[in-house]
C-alpha atoms as a PDB file:
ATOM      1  CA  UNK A   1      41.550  94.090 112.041  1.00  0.00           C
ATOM      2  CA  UNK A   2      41.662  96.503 108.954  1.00  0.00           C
ATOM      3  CA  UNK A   3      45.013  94.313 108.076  1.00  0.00           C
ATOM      4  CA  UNK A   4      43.696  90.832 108.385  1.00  0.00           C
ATOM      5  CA  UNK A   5      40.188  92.138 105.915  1.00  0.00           C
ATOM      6  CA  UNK A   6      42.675  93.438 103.442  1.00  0.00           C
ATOM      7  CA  UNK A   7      44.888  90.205 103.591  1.00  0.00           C
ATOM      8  CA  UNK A   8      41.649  88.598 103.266  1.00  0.00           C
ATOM      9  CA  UNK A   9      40.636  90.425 100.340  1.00  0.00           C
ATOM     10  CA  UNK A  10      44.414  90.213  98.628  1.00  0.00           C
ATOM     11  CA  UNK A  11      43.770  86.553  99.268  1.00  0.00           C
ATOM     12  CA  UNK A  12      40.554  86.344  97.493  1.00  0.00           C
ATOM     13  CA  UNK A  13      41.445  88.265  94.888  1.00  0.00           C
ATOM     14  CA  UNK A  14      44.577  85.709  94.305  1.00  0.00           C
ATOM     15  CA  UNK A  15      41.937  82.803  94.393  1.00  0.00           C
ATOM     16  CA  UNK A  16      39.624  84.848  92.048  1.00  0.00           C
ATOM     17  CA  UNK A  17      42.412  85.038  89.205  1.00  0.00           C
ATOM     18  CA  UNK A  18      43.503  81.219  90.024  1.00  0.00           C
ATOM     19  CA  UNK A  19      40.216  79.991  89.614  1.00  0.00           C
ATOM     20  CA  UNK A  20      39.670  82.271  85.984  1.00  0.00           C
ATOM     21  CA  UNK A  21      42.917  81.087  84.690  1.00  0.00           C
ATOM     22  CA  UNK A  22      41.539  77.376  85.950  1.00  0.00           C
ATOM     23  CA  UNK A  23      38.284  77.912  84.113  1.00  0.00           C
ATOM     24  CA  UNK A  24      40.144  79.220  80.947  1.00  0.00           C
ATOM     25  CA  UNK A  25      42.000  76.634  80.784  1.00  0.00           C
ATOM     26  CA  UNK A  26      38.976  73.887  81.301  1.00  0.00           C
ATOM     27  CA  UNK A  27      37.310  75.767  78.625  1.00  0.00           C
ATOM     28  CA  UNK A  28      39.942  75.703  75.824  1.00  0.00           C
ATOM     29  CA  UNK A  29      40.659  72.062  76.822  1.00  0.00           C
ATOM     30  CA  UNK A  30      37.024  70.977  75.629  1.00  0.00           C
ATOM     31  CA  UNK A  31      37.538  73.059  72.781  1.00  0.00           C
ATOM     32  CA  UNK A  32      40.410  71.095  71.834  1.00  0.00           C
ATOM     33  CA  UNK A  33      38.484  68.148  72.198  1.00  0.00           C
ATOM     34  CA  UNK A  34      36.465  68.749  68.992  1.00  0.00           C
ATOM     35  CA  UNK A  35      39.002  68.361  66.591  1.00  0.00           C
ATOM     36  CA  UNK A  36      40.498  65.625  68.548  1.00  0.00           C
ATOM     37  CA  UNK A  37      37.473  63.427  68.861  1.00  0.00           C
ATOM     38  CA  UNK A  38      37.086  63.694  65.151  1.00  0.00           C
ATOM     39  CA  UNK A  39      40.726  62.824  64.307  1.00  0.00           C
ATOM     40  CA  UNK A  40      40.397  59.728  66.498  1.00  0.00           C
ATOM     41  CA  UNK A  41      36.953  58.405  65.105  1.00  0.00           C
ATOM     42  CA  UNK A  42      37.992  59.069  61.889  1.00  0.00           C
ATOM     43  CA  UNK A  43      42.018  57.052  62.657  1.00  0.00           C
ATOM     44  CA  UNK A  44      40.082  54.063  63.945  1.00  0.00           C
ATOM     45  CA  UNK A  45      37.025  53.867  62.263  1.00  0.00           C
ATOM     46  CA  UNK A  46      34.197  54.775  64.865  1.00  0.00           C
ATOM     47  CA  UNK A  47      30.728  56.899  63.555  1.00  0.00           C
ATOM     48  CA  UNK A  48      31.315  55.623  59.631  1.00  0.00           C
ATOM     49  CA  UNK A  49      27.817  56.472  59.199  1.00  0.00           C
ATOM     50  CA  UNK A  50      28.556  60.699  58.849  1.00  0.00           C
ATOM     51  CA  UNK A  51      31.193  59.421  56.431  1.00  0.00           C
ATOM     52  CA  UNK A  52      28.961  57.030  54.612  1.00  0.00           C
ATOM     53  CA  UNK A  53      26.062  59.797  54.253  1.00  0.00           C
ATOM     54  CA  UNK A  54      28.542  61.817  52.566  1.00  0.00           C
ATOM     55  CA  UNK A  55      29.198  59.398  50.106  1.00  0.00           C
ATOM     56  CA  UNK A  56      26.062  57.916  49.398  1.00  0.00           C
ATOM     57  CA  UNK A  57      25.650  59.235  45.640  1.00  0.00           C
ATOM     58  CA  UNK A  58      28.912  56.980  45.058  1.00  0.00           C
ATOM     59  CA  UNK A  59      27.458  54.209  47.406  1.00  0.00           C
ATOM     60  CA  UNK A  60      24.633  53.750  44.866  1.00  0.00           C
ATOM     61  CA  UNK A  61      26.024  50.949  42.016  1.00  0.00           C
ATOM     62  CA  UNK A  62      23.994  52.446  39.017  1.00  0.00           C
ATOM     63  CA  UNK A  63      25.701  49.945  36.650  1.00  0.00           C
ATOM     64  CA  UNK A  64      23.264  47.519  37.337  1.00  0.00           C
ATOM     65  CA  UNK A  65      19.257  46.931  38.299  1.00  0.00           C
ATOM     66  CA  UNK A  66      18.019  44.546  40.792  1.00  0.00           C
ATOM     67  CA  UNK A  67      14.055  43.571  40.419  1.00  0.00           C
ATOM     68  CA  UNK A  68      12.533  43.757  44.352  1.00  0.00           C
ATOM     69  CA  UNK A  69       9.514  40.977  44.279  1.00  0.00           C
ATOM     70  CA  UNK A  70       6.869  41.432  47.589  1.00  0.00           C
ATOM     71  CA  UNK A  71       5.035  39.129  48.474  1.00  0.00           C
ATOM     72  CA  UNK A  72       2.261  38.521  51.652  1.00  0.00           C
ATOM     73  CA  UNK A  73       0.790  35.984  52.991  1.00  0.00           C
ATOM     74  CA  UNK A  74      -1.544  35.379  56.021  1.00  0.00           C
ATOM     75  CA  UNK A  75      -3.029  33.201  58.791  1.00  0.00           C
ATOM     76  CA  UNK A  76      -5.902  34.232  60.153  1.00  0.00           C
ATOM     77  CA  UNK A  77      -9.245  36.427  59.429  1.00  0.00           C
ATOM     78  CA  UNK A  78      -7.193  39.453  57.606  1.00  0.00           C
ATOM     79  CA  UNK A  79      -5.903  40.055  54.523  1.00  0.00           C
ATOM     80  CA  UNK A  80      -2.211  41.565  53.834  1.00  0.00           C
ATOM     81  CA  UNK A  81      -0.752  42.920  50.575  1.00  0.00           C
ATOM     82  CA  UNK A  82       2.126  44.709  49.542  1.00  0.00           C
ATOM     83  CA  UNK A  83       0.701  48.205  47.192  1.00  0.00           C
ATOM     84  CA  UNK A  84       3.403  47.233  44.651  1.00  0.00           C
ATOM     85  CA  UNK A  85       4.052  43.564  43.382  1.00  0.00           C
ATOM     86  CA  UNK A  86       7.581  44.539  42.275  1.00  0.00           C
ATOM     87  CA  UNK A  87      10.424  47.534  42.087  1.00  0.00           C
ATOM     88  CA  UNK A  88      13.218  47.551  40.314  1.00  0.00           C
ATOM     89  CA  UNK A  89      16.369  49.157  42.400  1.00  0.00           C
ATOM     90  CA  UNK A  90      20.583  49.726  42.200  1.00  0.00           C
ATOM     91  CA  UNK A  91      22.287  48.030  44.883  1.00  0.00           C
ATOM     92  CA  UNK A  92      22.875  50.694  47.944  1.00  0.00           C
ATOM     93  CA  UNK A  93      19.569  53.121  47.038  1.00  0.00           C
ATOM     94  CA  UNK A  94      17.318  53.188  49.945  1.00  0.00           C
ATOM     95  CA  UNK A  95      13.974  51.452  48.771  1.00  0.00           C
ATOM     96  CA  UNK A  96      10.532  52.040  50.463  1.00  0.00           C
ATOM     97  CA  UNK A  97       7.198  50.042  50.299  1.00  0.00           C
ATOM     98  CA  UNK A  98       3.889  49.907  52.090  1.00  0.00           C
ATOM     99  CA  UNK A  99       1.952  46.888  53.074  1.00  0.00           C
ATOM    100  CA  UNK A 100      -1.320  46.896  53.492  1.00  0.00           C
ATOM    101  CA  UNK A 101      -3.392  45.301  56.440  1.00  0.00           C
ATOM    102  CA  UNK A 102      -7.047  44.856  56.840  1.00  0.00           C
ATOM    103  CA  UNK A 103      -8.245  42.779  60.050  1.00  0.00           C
ATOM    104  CA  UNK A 104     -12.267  41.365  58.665  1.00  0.00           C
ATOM    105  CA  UNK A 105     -12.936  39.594  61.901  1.00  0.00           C
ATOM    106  CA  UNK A 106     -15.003  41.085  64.907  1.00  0.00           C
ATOM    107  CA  UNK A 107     -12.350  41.525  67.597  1.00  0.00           C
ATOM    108  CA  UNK A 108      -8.588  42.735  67.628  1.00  0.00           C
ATOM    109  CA  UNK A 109      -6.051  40.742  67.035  1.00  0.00           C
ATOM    110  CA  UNK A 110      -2.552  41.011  67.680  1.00  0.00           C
ATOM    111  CA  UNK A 111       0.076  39.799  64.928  1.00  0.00           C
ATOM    112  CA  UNK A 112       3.613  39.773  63.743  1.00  0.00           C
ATOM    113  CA  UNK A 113       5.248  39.378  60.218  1.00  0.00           C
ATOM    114  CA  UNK A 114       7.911  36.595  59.763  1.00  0.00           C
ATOM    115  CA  UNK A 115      10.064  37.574  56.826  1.00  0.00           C
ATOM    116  CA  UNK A 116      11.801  35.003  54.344  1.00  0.00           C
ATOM    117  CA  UNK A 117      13.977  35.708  51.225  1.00  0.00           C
ATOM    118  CA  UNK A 118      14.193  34.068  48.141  1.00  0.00           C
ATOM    119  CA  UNK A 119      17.281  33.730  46.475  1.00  0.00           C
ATOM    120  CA  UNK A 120      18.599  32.302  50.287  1.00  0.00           C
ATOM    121  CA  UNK A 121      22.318  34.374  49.895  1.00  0.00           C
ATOM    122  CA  UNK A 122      20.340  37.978  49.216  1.00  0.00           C
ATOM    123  CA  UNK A 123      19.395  37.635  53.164  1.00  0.00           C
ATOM    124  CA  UNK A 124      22.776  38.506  54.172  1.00  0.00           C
ATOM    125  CA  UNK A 125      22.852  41.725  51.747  1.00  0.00           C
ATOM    126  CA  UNK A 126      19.137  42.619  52.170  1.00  0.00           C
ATOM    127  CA  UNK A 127      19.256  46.112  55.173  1.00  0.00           C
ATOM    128  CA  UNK A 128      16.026  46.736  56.779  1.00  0.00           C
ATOM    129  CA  UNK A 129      16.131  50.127  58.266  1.00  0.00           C
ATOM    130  CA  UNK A 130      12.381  50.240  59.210  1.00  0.00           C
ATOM    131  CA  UNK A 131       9.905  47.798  59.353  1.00  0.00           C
ATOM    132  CA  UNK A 132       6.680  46.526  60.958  1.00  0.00           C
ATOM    133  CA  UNK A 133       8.003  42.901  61.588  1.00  0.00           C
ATOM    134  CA  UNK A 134      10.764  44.206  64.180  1.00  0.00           C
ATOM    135  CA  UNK A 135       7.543  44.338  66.779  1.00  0.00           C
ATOM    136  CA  UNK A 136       3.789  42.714  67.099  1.00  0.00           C
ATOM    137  CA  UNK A 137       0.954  45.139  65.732  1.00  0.00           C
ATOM    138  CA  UNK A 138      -2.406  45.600  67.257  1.00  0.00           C
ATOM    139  CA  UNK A 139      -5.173  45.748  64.983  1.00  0.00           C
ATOM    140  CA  UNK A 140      -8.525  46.588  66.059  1.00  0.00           C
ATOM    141  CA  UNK A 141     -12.128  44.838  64.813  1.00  0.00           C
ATOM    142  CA  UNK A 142     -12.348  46.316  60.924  1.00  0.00           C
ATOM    143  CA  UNK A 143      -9.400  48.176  61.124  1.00  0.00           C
ATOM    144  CA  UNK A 144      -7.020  48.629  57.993  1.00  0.00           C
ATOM    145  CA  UNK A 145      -3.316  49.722  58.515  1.00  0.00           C
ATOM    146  CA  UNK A 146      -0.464  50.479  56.371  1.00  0.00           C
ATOM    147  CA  UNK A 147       3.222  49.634  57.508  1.00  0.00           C
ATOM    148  CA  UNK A 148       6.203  50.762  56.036  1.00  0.00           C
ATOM    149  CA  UNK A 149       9.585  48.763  54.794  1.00  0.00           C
ATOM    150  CA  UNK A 150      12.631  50.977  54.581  1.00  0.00           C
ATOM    151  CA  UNK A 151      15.655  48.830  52.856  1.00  0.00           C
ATOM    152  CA  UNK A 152      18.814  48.641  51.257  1.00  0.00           C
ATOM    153  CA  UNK A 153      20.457  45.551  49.407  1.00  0.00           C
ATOM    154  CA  UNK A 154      24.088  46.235  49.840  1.00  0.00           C
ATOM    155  CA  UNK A 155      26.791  46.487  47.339  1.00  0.00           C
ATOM    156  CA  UNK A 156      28.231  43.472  47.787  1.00  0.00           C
ATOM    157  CA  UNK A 157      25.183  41.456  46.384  1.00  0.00           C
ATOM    158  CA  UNK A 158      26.583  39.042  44.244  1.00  0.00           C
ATOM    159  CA  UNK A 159      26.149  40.203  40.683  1.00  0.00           C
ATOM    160  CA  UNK A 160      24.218  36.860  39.746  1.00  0.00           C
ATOM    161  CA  UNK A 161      21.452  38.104  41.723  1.00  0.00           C
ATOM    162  CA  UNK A 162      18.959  39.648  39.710  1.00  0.00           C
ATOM    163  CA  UNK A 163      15.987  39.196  41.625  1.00  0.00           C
ATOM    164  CA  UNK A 164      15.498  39.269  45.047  1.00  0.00           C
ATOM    165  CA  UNK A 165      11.848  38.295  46.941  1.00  0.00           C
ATOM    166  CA  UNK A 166      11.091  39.347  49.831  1.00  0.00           C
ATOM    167  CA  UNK A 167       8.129  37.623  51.375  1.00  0.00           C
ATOM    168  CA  UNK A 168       6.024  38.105  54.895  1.00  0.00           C
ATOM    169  CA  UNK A 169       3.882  35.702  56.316  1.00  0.00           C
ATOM    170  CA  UNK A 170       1.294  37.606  59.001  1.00  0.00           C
ATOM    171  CA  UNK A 171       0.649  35.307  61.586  1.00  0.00           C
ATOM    172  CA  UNK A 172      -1.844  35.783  64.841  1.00  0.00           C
ATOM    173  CA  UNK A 173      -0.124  35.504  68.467  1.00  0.00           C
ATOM    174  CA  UNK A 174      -2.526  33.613  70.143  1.00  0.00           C
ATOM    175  CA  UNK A 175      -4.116  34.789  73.370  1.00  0.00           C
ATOM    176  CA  UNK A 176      -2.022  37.903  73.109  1.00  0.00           C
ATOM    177  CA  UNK A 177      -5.508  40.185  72.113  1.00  0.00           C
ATOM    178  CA  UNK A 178      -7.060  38.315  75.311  1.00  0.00           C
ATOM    179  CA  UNK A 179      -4.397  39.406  77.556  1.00  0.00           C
ATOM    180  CA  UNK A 180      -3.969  42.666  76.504  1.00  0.00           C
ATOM    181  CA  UNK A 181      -8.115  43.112  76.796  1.00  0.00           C
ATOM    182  CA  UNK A 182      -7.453  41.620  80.478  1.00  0.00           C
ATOM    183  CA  UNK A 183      -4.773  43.951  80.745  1.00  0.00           C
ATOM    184  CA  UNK A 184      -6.529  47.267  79.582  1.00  0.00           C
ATOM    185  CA  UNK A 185     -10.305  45.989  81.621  1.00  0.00           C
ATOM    186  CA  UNK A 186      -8.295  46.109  84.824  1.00  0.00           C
ATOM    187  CA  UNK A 187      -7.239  48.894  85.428  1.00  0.00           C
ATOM    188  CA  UNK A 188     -10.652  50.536  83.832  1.00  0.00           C
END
């Protein structure tokens, strides 16, 4: 029996050393991996965004100054206004600005911002990164909010562009503050 335990234990020990050599091996193949990944994304393009962070200072065209124009209008029992009529910007700086939100009427209401742009062709260069159209907003009986817009015209804005609106237009969603007071008295 003693020479079947230490055949056992012979056999083990082989197993042992395979599977540390296996787990080495595992090991400095996701090591490998790093370097790799990176010289893949980088060869066909993928996660551009590290890259583009780096480069931001040059992303920024400081040879020329585009005039930002809010605007806010409303339908309903609220009143909405950006704090600052106008900015002036480069094409490619990040650009932020509040809107203001005051609901004057006795019960919540539920609403949603519809964006337009004036000239027509800054749409397609305007970049919202944040901003309280993407989603309805809740405001309760008296209250007053302030949303954020986080935005970027791009580069590629054509140079006669020299002034760019950007306009909401607050509108109520009907029945939605009904439904959601249904909603919230249920399960009370």
């Amino acid at each position: 029996m003693s020479m079947s335990r230490a055949r056992a234990i012979a056999l083990n020990a082989v197993m042992l050393r395979k599977l540390a050599v296996m787990a080495a091996v595992m090991f400095a193949f996701g090591f490998a991996l790093v370097p790799f990944y990176k010289s893949i994304c980088e060869l066909t393009g993928v996660n551009q965004l590290t890259r583009r962070d780096s480069a931001t200072p040059a992303a920024v065209d400081a040879s020329r100054t585009v005039t930002l124009e809010f605007d806010a209008n409303t339908r309903g029992d609220w009143s909405f206004r950006p704090l600052h009529a106008s900015l002036d910007t480069h094409p490619g700086e990040l650009v932020s600005i509040d809107y203001e939100i005051t609901n004057h009427s006795a019960r919540d209401i539920v609403g949603q911002a519809i964006p337009s742009y004036a000239p027509v062709q800054a749409a397609a260069h305007l970049r919202k990164l944040e901003c309280f159209c993407f989603r309805q907003q809740t405001l309760r009986a008296g209250e007053t909010r302030r949303f954020a817009v986080v935005l970027m015209l791009d580069r590629e804005l054509p140079r006669e562009v020299a002034t760019v609106t950007l306009s909401y237009t607050f509108f109520e969603i009907p029945n939605a503050a009904a439904s959601a007071k249904v909603g919230s008295g249920a399960g009370a």
